[in-house]
Protein backbone atom coordinates (compact mmCIF):
# COMPACT_ATOMS: atom_id res chain seq x y z
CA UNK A 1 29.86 0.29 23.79
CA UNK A 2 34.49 5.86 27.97
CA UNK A 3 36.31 2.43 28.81
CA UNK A 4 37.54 1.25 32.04
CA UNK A 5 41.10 1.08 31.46
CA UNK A 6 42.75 1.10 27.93
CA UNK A 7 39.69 0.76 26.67
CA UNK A 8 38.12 4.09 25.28
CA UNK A 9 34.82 3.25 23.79
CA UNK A 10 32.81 0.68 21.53
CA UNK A 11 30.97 3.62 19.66
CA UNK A 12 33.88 6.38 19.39
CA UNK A 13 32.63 9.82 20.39
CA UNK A 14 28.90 9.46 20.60
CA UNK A 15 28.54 7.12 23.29
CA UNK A 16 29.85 5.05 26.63
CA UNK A 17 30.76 1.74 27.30
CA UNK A 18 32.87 0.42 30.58
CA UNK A 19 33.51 -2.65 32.51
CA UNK A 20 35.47 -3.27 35.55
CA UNK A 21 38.78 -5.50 34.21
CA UNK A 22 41.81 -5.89 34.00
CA UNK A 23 43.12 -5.10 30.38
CA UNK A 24 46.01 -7.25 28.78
CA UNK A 25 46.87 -5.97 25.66
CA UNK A 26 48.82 -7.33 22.95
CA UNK A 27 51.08 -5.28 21.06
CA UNK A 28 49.58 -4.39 16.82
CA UNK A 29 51.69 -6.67 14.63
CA UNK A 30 52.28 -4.85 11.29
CA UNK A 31 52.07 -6.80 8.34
CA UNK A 32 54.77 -6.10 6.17
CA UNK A 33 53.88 -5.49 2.21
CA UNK A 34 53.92 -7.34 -0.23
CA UNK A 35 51.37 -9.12 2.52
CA UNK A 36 47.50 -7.38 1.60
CA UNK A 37 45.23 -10.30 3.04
CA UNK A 38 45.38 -12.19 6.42
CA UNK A 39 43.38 -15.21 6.62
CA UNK A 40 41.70 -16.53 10.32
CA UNK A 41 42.02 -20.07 11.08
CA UNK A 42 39.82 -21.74 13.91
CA UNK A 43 37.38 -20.27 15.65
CA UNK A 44 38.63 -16.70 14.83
CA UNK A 45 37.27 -13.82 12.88
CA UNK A 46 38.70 -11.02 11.00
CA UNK A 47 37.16 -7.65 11.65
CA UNK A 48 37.71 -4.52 10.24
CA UNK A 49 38.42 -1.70 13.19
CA UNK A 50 36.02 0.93 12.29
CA UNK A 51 37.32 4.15 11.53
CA UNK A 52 37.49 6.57 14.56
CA UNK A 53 35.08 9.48 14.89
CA UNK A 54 35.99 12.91 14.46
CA UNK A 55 32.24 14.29 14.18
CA UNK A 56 29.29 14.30 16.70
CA UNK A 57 26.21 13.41 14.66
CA UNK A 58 25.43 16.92 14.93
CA UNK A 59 28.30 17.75 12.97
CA UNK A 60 30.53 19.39 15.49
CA UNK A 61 34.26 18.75 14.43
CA UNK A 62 36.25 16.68 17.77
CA UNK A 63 39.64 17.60 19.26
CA UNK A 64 42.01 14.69 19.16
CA UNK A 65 41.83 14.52 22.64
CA UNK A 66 38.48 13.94 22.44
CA UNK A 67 38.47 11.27 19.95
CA UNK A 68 37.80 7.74 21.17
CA UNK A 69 39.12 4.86 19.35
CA UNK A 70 35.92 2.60 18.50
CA UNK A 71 35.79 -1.54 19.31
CA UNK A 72 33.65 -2.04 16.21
CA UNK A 73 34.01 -2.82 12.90
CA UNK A 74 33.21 -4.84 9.56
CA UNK A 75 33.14 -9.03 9.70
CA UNK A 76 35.67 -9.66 6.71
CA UNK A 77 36.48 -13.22 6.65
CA UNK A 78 35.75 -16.09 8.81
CA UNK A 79 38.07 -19.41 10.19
CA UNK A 80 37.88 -22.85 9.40
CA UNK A 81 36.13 -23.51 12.32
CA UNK A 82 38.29 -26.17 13.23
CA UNK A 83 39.40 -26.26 17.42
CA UNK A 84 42.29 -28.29 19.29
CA UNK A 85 40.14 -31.52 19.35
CA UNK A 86 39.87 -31.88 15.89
CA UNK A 87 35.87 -30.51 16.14
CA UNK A 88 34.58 -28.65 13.17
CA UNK A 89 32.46 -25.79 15.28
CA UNK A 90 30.25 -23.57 12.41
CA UNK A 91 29.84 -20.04 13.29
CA UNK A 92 27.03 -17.71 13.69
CA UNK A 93 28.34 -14.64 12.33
CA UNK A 94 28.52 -13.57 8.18
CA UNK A 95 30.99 -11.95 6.26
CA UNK A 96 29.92 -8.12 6.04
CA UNK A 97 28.37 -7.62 9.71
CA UNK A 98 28.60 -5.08 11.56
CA UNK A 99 29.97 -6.46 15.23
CA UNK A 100 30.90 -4.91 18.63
CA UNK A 101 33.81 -6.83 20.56
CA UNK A 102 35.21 -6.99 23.84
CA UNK A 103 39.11 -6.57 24.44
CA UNK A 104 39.07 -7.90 27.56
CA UNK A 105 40.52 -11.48 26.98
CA UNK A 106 43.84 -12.71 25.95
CA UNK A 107 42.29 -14.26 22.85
CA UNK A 108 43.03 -11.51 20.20
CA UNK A 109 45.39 -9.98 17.59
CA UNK A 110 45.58 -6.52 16.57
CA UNK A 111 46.69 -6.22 13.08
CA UNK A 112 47.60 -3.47 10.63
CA UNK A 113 48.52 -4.09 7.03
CA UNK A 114 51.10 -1.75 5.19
CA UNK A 115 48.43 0.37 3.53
CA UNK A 116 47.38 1.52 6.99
CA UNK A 117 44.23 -0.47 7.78
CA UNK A 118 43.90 -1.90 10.75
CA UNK A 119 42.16 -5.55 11.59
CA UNK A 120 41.98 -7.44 15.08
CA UNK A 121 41.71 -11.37 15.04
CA UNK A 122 39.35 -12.56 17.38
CA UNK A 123 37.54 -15.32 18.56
CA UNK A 124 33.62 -15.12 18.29
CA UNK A 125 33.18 -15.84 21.84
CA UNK A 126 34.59 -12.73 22.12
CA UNK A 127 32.26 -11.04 20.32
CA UNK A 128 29.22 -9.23 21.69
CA UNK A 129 26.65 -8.68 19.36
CA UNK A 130 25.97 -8.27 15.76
CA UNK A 131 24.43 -4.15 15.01
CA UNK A 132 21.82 -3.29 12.57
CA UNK A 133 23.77 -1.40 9.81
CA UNK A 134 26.91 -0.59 8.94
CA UNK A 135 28.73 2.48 10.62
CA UNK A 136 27.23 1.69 13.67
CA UNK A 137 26.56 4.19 16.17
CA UNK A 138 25.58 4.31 20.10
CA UNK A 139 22.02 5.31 18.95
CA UNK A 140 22.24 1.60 17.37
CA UNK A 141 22.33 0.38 20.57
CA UNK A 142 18.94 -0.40 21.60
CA UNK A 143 18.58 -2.81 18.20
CA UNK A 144 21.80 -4.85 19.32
CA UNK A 145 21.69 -8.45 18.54
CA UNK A 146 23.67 -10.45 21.13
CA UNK A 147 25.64 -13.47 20.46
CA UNK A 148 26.45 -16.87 22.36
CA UNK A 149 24.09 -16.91 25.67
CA UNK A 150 24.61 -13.21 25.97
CA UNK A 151 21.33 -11.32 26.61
CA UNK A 152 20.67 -7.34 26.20
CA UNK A 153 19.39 -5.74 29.06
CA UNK A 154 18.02 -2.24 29.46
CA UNK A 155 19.19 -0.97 32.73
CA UNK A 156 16.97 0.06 35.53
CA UNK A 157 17.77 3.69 36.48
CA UNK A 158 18.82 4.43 40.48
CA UNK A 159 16.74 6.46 42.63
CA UNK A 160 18.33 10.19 42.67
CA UNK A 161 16.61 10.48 46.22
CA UNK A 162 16.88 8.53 49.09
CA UNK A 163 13.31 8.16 51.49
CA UNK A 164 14.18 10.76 53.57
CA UNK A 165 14.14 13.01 50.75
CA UNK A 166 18.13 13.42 50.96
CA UNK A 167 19.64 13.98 47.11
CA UNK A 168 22.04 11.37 46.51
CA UNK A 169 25.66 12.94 44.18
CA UNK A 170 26.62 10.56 41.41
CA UNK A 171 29.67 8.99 43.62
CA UNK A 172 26.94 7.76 46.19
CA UNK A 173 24.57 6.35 43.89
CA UNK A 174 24.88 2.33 43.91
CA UNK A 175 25.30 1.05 40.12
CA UNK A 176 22.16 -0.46 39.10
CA UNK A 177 21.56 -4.22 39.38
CA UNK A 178 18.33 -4.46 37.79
CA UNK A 179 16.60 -4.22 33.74
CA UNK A 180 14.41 -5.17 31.28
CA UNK A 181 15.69 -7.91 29.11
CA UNK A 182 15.11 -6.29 25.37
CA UNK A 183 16.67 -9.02 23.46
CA UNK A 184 18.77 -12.74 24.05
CA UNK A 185 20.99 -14.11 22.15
CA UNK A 186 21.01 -17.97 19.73
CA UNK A 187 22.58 -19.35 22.94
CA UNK A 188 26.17 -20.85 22.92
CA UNK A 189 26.86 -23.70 20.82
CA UNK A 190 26.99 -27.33 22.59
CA UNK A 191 29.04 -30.37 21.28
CA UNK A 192 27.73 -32.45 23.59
CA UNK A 193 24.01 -32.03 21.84
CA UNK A 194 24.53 -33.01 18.33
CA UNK A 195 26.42 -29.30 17.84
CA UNK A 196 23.03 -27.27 18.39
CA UNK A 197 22.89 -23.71 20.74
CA UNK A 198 21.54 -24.18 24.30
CA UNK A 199 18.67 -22.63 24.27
CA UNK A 200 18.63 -18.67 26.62
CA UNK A 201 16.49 -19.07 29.46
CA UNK A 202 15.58 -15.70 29.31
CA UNK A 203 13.32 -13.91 26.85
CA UNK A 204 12.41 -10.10 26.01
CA UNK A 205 10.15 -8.40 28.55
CA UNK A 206 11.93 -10.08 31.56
CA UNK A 207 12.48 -8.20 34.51
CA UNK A 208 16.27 -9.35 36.12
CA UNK A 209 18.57 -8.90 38.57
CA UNK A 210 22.34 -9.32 36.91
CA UNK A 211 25.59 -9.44 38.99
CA UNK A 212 26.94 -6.52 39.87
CA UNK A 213 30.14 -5.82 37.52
CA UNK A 214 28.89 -8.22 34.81
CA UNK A 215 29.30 -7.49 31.28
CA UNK A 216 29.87 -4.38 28.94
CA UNK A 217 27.69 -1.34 29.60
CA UNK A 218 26.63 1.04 26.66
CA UNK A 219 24.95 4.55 26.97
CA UNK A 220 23.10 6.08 23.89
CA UNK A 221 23.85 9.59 23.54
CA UNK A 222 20.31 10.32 24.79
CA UNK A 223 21.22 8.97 28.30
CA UNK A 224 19.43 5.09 28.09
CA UNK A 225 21.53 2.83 29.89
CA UNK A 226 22.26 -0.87 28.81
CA UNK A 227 24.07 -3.71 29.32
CA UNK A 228 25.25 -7.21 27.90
CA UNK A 229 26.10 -10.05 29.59
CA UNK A 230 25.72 -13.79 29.77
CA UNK A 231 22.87 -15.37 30.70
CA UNK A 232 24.79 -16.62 33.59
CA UNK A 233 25.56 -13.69 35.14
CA UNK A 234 22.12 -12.72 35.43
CA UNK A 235 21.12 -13.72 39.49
CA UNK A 236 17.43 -14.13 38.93
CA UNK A 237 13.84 -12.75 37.28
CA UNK A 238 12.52 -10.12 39.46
């Protein structure tokens, strides 16, 4: 969860993510001591970066080059919920979660306080889905919980061979457009209908076609493909 872009990887070293975007990033603010505690207001959250890799899981020791700054990290504090109309919207995630975001809005703050730690405001629309334990890995990836009306599909692999028995390289290979949905999200919260979630009109098992450079796509380091993306974006149930 490599990155298109800036964008290096949601899971550090052991594992992929990309999308197609274009990246518009805001520069850290530093938050100069005395200053120890920055608190959201609104609809944002304060996250914890997680701490970059500099080990495989086998325990092999990683180059700097090689070491892939992570877009996960700790829930630490939550807004007031409050939005410009006045609305009071209550969030889904808790302090102490384990979350995987997406940089590729202009709804964000990267933040690092004067003992070095470093934080990102962020909206929770903006974030993807809530992970199983703490120090999340890519091997995680497969128990992902999405949030809003985000679903988590398992990606469909591409034939290697066409008909005519003709091996296809990696550049000719088309990027998949079908999975198995493994797991949907509470659904994305409504004001119109008394503040409840619309309800995911998807559910695990489902076989789908999803637009073609929808969402974020994650590899575990054992080669399973996967993606998440709203429920929109997904075309139709095969």
């Amino acid at each position: 969860m490599q990155t298109c872009l800036s964008r290096r990887g949601v899971f550090g070293a052991s594992g992929k993510a990309s999308r197609k975007a274009t990246v518009v990033r805001a520069e850290a603010i530093s938050v100069p001591a005395p200053f120890t505690k920055v608190a959201p207001k609104g609809d944002r959250v304060l996250v914890k970066v997680a701490e970059e890799e500099v080990k495989t899981r086998g325990g092999i020791l990683l180059p700097p080059s090689a070491i892939k700054k992570p877009t996960s990290g700790e829930v630490v504090q939550l807004g007031d919920g409050r939005v410009g109309n006045g609305e009071i919207r209550p969030f889904y995630l808790k302090p102490g979660q384990t979350v995987v975001y997406s940089k590729f809005g202009f709804m964000y703050q990267d933040l690092k306080l004067s003992n070095g730690e470093e934080y990102i405001l962020i909206r929770e629309d903006d974030v993807i889905g809530i992970m199983p334990r703490a120090n999340a890995q890519a091997d995680d990836v497969p128990e992902l919980q999405p949030l809003a009306d985000r679903v988590l599909i398992k990606v469909e692999e591409v034939a290697d061979v066409t008909m005519g028995g003709v091996i296809l390289p990696e550049a000719a290979k088309e990027r998949p457009l079908s999975g198995t949905v493994v797991r949907v999200g509470p659904g994305k919260y409504d004001k119109d209908a008394e503040g409840k979630r619309r309800t995911v009109p998807l559910a695990p098992g489902d076989k789908v076609l999803y637009f073609k450079y929808a969402g974020d796509n994650m590899e575990t380091p054992s080669g399973d493909k996967f993606v998440v993306l709203r429920s929109d974006d997904v075309l139709c149930k095969a």
